[in-house]
C-alpha atoms as a PDB file:
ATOM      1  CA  UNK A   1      32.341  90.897   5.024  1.00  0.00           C
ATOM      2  CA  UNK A   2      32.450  87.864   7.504  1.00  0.00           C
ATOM      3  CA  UNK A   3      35.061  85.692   8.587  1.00  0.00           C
ATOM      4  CA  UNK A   4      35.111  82.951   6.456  1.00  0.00           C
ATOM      5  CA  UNK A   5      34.859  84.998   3.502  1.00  0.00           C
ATOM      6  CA  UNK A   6      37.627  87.209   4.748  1.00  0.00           C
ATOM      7  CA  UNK A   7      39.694  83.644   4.821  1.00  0.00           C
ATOM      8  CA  UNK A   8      38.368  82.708   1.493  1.00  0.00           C
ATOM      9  CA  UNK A   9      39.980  85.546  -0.137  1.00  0.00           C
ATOM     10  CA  UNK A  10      42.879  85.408   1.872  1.00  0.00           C
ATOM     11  CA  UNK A  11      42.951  81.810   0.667  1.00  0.00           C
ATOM     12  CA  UNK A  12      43.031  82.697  -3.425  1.00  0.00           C
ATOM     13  CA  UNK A  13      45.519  85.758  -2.548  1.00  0.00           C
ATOM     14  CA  UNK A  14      43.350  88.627  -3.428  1.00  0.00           C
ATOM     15  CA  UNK A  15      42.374  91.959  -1.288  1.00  0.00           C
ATOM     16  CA  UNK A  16      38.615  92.340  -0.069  1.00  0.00           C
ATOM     17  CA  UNK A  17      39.285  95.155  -2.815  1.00  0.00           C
ATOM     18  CA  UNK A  18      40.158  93.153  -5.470  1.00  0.00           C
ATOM     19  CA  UNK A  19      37.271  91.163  -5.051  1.00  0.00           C
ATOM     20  CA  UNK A  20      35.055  93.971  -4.405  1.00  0.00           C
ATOM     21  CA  UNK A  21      36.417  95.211  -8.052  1.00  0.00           C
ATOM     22  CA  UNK A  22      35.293  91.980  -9.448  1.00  0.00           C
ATOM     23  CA  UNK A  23      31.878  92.356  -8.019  1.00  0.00           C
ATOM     24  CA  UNK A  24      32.104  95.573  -9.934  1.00  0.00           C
ATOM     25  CA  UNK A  25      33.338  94.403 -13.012  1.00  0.00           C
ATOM     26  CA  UNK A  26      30.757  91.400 -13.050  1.00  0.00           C
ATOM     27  CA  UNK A  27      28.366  94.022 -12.179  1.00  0.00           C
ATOM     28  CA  UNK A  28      27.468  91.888  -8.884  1.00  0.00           C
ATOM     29  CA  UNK A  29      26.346  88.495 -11.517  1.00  0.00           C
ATOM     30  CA  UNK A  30      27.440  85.155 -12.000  1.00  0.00           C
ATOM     31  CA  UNK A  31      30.229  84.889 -14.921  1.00  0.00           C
ATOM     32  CA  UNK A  32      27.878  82.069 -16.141  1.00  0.00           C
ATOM     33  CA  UNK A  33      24.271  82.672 -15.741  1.00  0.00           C
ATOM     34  CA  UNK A  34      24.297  86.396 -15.364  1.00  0.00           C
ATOM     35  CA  UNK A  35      22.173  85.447 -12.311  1.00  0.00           C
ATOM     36  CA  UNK A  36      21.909  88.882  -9.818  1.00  0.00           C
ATOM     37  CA  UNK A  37      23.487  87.635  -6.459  1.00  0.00           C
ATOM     38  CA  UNK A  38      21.333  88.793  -3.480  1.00  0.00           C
ATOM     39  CA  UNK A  39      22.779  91.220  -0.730  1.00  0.00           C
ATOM     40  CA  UNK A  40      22.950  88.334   2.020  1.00  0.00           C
ATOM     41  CA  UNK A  41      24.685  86.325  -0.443  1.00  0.00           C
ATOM     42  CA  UNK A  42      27.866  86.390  -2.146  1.00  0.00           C
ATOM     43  CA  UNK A  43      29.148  85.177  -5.217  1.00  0.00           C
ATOM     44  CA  UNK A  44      31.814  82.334  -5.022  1.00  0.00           C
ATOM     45  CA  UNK A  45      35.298  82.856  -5.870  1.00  0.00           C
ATOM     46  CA  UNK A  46      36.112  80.063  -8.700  1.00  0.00           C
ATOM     47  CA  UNK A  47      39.468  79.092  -9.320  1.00  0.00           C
ATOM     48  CA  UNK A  48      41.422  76.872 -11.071  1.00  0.00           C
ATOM     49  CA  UNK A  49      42.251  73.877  -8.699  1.00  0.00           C
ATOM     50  CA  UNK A  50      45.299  72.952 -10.883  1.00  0.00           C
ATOM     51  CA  UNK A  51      46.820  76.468 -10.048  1.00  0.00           C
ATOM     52  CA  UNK A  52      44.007  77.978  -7.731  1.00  0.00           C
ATOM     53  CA  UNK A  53      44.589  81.211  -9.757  1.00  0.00           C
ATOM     54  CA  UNK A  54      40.561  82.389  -9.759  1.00  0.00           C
ATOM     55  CA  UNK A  55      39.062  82.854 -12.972  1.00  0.00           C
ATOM     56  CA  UNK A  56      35.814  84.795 -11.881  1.00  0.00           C
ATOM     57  CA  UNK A  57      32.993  84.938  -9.181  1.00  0.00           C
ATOM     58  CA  UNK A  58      30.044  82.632  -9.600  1.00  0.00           C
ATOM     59  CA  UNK A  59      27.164  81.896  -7.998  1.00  0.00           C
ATOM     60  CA  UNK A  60      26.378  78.647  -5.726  1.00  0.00           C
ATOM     61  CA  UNK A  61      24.413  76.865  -8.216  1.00  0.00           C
ATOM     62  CA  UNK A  62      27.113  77.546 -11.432  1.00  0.00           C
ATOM     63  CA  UNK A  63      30.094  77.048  -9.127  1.00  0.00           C
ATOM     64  CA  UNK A  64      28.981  73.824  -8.247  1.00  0.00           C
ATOM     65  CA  UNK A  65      27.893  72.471 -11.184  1.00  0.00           C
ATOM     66  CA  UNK A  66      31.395  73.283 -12.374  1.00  0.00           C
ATOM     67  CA  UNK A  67      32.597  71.046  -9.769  1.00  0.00           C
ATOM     68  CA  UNK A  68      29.912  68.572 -10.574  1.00  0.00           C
ATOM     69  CA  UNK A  69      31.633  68.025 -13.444  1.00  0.00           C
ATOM     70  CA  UNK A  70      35.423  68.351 -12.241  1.00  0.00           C
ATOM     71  CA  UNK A  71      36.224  71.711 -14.455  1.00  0.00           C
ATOM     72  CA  UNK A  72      36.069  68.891 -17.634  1.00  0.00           C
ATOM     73  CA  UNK A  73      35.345  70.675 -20.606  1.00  0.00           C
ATOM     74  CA  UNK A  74      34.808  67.207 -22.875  1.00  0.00           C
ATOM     75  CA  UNK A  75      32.032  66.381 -19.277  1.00  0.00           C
ATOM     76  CA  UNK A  76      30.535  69.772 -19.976  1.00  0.00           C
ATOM     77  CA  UNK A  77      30.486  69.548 -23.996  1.00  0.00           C
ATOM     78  CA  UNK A  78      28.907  66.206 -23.578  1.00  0.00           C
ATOM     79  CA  UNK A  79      26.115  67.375 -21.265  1.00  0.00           C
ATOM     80  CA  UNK A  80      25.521  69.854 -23.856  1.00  0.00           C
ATOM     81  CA  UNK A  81      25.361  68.003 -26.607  1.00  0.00           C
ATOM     82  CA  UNK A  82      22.817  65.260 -24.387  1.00  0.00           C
ATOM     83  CA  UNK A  83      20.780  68.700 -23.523  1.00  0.00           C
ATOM     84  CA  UNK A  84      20.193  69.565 -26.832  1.00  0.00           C
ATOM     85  CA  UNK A  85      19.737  65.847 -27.844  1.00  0.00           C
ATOM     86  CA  UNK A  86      16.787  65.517 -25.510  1.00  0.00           C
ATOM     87  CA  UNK A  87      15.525  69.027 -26.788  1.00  0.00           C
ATOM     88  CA  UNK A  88      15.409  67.586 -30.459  1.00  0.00           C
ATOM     89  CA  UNK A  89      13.253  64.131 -29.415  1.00  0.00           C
ATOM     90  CA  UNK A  90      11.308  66.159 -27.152  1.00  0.00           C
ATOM     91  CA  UNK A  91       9.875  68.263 -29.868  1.00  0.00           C
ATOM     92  CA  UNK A  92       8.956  65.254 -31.745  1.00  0.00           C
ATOM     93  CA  UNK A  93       7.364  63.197 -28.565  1.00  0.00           C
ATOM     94  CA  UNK A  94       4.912  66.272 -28.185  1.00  0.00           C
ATOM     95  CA  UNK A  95       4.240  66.388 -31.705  1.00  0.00           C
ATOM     96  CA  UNK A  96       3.484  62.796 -32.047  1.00  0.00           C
ATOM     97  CA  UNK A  97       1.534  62.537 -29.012  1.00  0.00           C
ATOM     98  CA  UNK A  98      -0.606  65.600 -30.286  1.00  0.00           C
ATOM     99  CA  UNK A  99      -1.275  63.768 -33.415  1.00  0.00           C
ATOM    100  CA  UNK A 100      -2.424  60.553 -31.496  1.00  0.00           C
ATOM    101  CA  UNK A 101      -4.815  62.783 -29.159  1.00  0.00           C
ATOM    102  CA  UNK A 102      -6.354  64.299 -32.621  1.00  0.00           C
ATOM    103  CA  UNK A 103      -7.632  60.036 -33.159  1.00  0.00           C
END
């Protein structure tokens, strides 16, 4: 474990133990996308920055897409919802454009 790590846990007021358990628990993946983090690499410790009491370990790309979006469950519902918007009009572009390549 390096330095700043060891001050990052320090920081959130767990043990290299603790977070070693949560590795465990987590089975050494993201809390989000399951995603395996790589030896050299280790997860982030996310925490709530109203109380920084840490809710899990993710990795780079999930923790800061969380902070992308300021821990605002409304932002991330209406990302969602604009996702799955797209996903709907997208499967009706392709099948419209298929039909005009048929002409």
């Amino acid at each position: 474990m390096n330095k700043n790590h060891k001050k990052l846990i320090k920081k959130y007021g767990i043990s290299s133990e603790e977070y070693t358990k949560m590795c465990n628990k987590q089975f050494f993946k993201c809390a989000i996308c399951f995603g395996v983090s790589s030896k050299n690499k280790r997860l982030s410790i996310d925490h709530c920055h109203e109380t920084n009491l840490v809710r899990g370990l993710l990795c780079d790309s999930c923790n800061l897409g969380l902070g992308s979006f300021k821990d605002d469950i409304s932002r991330l519902e209406s990302a969602i919802n604009y996702l799955k918007e797209f996903e709907y009009k997208k499967d009706k572009i392709i099948k419209e454009k298929a039909r005009n390549l048929k002409i």
